[in-house]
C-alpha atoms as a PDB file:
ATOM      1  CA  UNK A   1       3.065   5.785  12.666  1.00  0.00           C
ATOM      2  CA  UNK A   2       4.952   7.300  15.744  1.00  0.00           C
ATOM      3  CA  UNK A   3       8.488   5.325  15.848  1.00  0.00           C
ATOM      4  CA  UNK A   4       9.887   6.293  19.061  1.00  0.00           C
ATOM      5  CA  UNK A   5      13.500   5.157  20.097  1.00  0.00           C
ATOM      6  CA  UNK A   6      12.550   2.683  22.579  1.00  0.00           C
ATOM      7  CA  UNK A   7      14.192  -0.665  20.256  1.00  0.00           C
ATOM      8  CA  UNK A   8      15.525  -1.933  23.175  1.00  0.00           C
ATOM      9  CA  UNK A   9      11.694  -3.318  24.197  1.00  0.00           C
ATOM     10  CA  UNK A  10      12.675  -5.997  21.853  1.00  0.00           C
ATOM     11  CA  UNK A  11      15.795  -7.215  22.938  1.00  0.00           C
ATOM     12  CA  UNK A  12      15.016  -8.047  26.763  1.00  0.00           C
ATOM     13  CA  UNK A  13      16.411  -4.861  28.123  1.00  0.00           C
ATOM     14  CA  UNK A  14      17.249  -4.445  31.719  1.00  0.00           C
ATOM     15  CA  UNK A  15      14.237  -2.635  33.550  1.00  0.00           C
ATOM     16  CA  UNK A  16      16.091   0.359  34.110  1.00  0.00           C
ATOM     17  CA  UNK A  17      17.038   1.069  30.393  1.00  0.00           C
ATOM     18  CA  UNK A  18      13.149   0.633  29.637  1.00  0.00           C
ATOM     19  CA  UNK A  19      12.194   3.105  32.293  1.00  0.00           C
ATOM     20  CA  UNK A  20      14.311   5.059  31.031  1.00  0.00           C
ATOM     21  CA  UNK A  21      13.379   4.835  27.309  1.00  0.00           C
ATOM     22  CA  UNK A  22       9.854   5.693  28.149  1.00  0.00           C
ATOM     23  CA  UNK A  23      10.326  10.042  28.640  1.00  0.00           C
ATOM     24  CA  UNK A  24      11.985   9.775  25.389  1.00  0.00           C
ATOM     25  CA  UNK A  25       9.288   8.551  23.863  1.00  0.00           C
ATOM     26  CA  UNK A  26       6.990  10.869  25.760  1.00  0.00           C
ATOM     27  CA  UNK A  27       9.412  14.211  24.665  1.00  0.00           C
ATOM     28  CA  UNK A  28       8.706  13.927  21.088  1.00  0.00           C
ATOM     29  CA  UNK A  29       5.210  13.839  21.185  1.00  0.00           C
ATOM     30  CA  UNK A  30       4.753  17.784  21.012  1.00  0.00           C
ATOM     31  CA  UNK A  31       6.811  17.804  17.934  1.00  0.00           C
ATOM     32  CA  UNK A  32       4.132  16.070  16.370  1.00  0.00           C
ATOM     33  CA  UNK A  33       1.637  18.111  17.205  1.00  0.00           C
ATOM     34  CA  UNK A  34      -0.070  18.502  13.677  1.00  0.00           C
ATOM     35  CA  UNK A  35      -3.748  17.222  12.900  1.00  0.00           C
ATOM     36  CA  UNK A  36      -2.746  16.317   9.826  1.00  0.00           C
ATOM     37  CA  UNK A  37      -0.236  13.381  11.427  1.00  0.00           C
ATOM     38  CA  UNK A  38      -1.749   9.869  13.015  1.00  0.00           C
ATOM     39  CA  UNK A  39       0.120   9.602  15.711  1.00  0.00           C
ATOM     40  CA  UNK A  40       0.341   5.907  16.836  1.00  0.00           C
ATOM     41  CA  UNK A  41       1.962   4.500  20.292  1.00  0.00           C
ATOM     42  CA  UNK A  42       4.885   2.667  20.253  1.00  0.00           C
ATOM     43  CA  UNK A  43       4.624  -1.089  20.090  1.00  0.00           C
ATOM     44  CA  UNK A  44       6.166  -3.013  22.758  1.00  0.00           C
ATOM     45  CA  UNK A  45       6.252  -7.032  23.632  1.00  0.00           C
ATOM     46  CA  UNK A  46       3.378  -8.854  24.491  1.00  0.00           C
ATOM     47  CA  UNK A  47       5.018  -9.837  28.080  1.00  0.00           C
ATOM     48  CA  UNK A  48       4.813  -8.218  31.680  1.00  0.00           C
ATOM     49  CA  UNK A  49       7.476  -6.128  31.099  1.00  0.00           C
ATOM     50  CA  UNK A  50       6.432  -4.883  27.861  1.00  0.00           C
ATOM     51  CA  UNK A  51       2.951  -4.450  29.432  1.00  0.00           C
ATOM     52  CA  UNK A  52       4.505  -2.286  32.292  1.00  0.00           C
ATOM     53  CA  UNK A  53       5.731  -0.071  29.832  1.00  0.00           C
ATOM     54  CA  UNK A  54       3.520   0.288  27.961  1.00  0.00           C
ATOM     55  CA  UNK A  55       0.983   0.539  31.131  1.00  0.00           C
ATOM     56  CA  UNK A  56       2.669   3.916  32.425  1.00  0.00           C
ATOM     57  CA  UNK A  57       3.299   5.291  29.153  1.00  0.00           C
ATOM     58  CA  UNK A  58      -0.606   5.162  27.986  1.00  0.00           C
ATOM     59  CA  UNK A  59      -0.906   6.550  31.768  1.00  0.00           C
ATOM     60  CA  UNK A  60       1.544   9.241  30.768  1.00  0.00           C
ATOM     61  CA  UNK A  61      -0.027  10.356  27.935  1.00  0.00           C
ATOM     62  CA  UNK A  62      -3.422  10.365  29.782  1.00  0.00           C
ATOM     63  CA  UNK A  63      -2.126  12.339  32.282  1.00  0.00           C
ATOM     64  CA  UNK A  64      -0.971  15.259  30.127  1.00  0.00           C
ATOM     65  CA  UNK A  65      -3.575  17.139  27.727  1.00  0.00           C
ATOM     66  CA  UNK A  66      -0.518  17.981  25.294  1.00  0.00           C
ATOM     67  CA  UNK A  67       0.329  14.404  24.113  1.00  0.00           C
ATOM     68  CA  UNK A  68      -1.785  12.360  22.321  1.00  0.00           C
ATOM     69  CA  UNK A  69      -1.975   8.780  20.883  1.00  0.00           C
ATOM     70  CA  UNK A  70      -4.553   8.433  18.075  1.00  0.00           C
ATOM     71  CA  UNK A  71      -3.824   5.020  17.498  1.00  0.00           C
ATOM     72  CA  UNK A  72      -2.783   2.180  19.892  1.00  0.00           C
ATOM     73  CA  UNK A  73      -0.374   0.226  18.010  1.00  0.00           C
ATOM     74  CA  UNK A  74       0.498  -3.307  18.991  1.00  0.00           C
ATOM     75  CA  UNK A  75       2.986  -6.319  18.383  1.00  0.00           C
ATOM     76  CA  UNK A  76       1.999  -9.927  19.534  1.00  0.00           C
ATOM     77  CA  UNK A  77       3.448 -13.197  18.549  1.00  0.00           C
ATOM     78  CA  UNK A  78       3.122 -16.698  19.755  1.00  0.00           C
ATOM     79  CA  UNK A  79       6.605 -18.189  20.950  1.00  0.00           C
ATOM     80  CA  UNK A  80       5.873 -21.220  22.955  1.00  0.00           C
ATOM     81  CA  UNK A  81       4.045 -24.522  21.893  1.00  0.00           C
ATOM     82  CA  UNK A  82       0.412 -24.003  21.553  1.00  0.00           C
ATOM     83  CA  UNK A  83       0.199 -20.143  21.812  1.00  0.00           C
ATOM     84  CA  UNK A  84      -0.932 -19.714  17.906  1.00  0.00           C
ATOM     85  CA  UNK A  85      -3.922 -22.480  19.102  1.00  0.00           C
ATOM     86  CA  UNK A  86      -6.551 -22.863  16.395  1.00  0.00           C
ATOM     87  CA  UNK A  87      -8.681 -20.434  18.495  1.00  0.00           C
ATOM     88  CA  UNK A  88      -6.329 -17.652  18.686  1.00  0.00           C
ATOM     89  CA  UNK A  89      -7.235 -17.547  22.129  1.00  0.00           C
ATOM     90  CA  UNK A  90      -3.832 -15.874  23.575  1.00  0.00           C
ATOM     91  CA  UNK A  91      -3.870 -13.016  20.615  1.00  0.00           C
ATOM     92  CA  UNK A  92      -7.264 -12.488  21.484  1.00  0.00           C
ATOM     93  CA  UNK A  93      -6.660 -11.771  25.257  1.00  0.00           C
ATOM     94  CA  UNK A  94      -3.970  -9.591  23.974  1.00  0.00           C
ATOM     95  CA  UNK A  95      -6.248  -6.998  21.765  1.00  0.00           C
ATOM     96  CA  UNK A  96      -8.884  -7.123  24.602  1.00  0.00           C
ATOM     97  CA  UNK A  97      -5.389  -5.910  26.434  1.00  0.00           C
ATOM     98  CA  UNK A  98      -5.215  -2.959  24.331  1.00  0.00           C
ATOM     99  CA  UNK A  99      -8.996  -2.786  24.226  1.00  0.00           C
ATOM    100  CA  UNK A 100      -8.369  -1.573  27.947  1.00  0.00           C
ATOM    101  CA  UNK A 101      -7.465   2.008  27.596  1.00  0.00           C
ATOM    102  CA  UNK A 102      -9.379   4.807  27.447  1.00  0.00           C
ATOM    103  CA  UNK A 103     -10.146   6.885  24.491  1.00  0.00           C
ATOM    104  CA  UNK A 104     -11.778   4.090  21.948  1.00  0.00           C
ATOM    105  CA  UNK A 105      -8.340   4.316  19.477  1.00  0.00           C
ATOM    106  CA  UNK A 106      -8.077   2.251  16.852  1.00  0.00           C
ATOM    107  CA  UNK A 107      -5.912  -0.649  17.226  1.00  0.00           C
ATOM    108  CA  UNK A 108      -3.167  -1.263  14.548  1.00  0.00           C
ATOM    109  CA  UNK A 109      -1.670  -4.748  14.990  1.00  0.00           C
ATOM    110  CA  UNK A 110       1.269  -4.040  13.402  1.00  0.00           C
ATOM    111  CA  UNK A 111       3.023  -7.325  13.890  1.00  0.00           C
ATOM    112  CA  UNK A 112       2.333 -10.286  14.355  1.00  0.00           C
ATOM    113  CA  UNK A 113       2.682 -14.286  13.692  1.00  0.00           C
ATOM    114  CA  UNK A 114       3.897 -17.863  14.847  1.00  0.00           C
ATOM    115  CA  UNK A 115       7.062 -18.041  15.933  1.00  0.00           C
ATOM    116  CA  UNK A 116       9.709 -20.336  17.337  1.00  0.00           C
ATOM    117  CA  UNK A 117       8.267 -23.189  18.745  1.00  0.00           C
ATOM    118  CA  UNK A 118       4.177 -21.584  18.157  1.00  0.00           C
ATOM    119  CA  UNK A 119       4.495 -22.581  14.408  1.00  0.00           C
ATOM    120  CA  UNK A 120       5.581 -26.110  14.242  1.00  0.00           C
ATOM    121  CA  UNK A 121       3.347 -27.338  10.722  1.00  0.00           C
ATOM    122  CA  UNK A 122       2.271 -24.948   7.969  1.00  0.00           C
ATOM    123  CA  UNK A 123      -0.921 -26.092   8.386  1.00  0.00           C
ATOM    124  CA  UNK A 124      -1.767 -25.386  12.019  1.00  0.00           C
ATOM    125  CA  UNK A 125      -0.052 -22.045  11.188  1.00  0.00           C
ATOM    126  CA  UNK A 126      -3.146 -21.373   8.470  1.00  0.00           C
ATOM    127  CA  UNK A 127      -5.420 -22.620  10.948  1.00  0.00           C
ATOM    128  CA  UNK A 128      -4.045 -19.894  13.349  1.00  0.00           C
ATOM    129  CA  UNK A 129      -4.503 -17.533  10.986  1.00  0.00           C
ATOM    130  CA  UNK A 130      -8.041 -18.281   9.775  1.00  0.00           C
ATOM    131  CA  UNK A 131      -9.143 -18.436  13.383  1.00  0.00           C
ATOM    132  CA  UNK A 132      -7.201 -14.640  14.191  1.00  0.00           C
ATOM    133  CA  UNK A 133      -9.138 -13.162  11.171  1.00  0.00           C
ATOM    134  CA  UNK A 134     -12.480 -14.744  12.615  1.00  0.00           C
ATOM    135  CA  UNK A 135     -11.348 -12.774  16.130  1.00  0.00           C
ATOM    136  CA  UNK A 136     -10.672  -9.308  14.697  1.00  0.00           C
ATOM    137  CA  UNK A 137     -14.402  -9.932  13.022  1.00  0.00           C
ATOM    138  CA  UNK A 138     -15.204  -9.014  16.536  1.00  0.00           C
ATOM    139  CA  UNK A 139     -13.224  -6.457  17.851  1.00  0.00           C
ATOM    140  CA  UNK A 140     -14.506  -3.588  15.700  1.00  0.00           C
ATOM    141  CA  UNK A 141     -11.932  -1.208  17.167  1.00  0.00           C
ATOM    142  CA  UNK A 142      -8.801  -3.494  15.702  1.00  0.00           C
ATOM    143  CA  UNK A 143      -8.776  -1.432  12.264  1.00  0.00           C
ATOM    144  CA  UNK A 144      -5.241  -2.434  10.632  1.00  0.00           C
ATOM    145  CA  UNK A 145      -2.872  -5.532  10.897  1.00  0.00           C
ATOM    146  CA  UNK A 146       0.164  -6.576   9.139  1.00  0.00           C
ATOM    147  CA  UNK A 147       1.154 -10.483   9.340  1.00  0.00           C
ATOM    148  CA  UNK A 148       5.407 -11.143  10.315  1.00  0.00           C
ATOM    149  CA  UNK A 149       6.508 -13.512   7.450  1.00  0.00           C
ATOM    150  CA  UNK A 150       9.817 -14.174   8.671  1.00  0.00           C
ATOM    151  CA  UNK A 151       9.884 -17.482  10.559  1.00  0.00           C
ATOM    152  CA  UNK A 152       9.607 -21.301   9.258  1.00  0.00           C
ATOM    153  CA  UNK A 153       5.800 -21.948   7.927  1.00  0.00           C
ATOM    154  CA  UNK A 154       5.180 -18.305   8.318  1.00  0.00           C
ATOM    155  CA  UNK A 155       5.774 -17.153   4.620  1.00  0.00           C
ATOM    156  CA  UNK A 156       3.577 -15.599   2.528  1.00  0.00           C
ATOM    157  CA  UNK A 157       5.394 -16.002  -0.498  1.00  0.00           C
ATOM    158  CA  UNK A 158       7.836 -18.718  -2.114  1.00  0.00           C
ATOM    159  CA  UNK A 159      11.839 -18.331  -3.477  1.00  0.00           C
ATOM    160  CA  UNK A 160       9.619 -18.078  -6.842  1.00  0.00           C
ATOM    161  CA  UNK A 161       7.719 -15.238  -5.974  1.00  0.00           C
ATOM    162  CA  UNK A 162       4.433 -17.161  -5.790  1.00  0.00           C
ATOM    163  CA  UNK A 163       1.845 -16.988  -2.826  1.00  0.00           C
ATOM    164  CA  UNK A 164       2.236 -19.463  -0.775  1.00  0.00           C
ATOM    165  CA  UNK A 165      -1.093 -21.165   1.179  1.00  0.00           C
ATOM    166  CA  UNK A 166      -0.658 -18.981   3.840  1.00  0.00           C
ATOM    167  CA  UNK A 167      -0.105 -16.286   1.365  1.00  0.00           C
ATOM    168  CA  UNK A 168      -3.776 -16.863  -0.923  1.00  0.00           C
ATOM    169  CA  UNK A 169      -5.366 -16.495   2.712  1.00  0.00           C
ATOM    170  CA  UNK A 170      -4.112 -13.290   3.307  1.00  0.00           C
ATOM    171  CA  UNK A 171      -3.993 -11.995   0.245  1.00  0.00           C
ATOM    172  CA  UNK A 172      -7.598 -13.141   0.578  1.00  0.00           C
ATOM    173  CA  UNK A 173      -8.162 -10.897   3.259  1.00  0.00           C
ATOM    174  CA  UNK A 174      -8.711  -7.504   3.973  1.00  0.00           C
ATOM    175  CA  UNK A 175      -5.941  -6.110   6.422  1.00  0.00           C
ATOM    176  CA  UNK A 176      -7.731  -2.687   7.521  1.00  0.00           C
ATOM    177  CA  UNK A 177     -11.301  -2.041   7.839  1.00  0.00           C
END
């Protein structure tokens, strides 16, 4: 995975700083320049602004036969009330997002969960879950995915090191195809 030094994404940055951030990103690419290494996009938020980003920088690395992106790697997480809905409708609309750009990458969801006010029962968390997995059943190109424990009814595990319900199900589950 290609970790670029564009943190501020996730910490509501002023525009300029993440226009900024993006020929950073861009400038290592070459560096990498082995077949040998996966090279994966950066992540950014799930909002406009992270979309803008993320926008010009898949345009960037369209644009110049040097770079490359072998994997599209994405972030997504429900924040308000009824975004993790028990169809996973918004996460959905978010891979077919990614689904967008040229090239047929494989998509690594590498974050993702209920969060804030998204994940107010344990249980309607698990539904959320159940009903993502039953999405990424049909987007072929989503190949890897890596739940974010770390917010109330989002665990995976228990203070005694046991799985918790949420926990069986993904254990239960294959995260790459």
């Amino acid at each position: 995975m290609f970790w670029s030094s564009v943190s501020p994404l996730l910490h509501g940055a002023p525009r300029a700083v993440l226009v900024a951030a993006w020929p950073s990103a861009i400038a290592l690419l070459p560096a990498f320049d082995s077949p040998t290494i996966v090279i994966g996009t950066p992540a950014t938020q799930a909002n406009t602004t992270g979309q803008a980003w993320f926008t010009q920088y898949m345009a960037d690395v369209a644009a110049n036969t040097t770079l490359r992106a072998d994997v599209i790697a994405i972030h997504w997480y429900g924040w308000n009330a009824g975004s993790c809905d028990a169809a996973a409708s918004q996460l959905e609309s978010y891979i077919k997002y990614a689904e967008g750009f040229p090239g047929n990458r494989p998509i690594w969801l590498t974050e993702w969960s209920c969060l804030n006010q998204s994940a107010p029962t344990a249980a309607g968390v698990i539904s959320f879950f159940q009903a993502a997995l039953a999405v990424f059943a049909k987007h072929p190109r989503l190949a890897r995915y890596a739940w974010y424990q770390w917010s109330p009814n989002c665990e995976v595990y228990n203070t005694d090191d046991t799985l918790t319900e949420l926990g069986q199900a993904y254990a239960a589950a294959l995260s790459m195809k």
